[in-house]
Protein backbone atom coordinates (compact mmCIF):
# COMPACT_ATOMS: atom_id res chain seq x y z
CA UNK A 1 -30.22 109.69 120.90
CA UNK A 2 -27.86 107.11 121.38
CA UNK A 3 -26.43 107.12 117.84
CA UNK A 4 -24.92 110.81 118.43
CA UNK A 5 -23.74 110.08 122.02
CA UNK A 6 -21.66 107.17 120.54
CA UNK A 7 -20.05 109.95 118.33
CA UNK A 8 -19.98 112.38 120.72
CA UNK A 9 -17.77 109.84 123.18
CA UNK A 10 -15.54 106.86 122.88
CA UNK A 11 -18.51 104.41 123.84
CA UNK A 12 -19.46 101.29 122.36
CA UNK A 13 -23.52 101.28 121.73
CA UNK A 14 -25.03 98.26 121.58
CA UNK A 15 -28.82 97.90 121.20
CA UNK A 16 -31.00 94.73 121.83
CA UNK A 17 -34.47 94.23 120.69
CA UNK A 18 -36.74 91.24 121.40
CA UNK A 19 -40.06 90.47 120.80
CA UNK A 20 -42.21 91.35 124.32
CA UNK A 21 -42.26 87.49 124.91
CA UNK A 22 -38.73 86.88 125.53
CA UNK A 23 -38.63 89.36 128.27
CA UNK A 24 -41.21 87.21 130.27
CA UNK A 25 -39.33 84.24 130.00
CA UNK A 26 -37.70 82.59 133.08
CA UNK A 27 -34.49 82.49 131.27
CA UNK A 28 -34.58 86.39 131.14
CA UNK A 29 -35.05 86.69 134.60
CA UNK A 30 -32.65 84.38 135.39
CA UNK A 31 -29.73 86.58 133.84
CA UNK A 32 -30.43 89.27 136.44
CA UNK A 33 -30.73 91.75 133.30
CA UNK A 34 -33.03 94.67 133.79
CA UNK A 35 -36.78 95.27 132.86
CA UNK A 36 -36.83 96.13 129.42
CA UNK A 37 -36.77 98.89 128.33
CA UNK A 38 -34.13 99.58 129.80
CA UNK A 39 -30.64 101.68 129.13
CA UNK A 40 -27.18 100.43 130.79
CA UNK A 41 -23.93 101.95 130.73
CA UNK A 42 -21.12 100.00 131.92
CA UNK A 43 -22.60 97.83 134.46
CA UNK A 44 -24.66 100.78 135.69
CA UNK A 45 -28.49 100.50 135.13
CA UNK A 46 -29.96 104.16 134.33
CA UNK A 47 -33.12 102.95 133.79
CA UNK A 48 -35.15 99.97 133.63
CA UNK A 49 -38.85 100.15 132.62
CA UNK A 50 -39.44 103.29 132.11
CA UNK A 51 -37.84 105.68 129.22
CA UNK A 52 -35.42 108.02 129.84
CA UNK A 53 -34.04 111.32 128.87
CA UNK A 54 -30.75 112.13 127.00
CA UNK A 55 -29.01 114.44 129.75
CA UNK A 56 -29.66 110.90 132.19
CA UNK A 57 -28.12 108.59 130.08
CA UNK A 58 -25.07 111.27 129.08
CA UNK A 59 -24.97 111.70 132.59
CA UNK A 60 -24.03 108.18 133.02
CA UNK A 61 -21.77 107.92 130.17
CA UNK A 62 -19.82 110.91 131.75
CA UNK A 63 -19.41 108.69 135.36
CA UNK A 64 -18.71 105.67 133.68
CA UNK A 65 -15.87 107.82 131.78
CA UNK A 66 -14.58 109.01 134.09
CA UNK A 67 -15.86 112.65 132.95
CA UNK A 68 -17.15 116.03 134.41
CA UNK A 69 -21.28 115.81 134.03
CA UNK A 70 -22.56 117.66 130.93
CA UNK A 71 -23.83 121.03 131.36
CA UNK A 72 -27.86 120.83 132.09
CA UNK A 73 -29.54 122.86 129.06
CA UNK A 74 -32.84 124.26 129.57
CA UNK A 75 -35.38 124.07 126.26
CA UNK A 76 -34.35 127.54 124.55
CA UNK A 77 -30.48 126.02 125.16
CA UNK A 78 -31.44 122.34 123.27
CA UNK A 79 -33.60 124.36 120.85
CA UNK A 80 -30.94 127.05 119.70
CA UNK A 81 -28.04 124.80 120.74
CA UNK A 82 -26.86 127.40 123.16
């Protein structure tokens, strides 16, 4: 997912994995970062714990762009790309 919304708009994607451990460290917590996993944009969280759809995070891309929201595609539409 978040490879082709870095194509799709002028976003940097950066992705951070840890082993579980380090996110229960006091020195996590301490950097006020979210729960992992969790998805940012800007200094926005979308989500933390939890996962979380692609229309959420475009959604998010799109305010932190300045952008009109994309249009919400039912199945059929993501399916046939319609």
């Amino acid at each position: 997912m978040m490879p082709r919304l870095g194509e799709k708009y002028d976003v940097e994607i950066e992705t951070v994995s840890k082993p579980m451990q380090e996110y229960h460290t006091d020195e996590y917590f301490e950097q006020d970062l979210p729960v992992a996993p969790a998805v940012m944009v800007g200094d926005e969280v979308v989500v933390e714990g939890a996962n979380v759809d692609e229309y959420t995070v475009e959604e998010a891309i799109c305010r932190h762009l300045g952008l009109q929201p994309p249009e919400k595609k039912g199945f059929l539409g993501r399916m046939f790309g319609s």
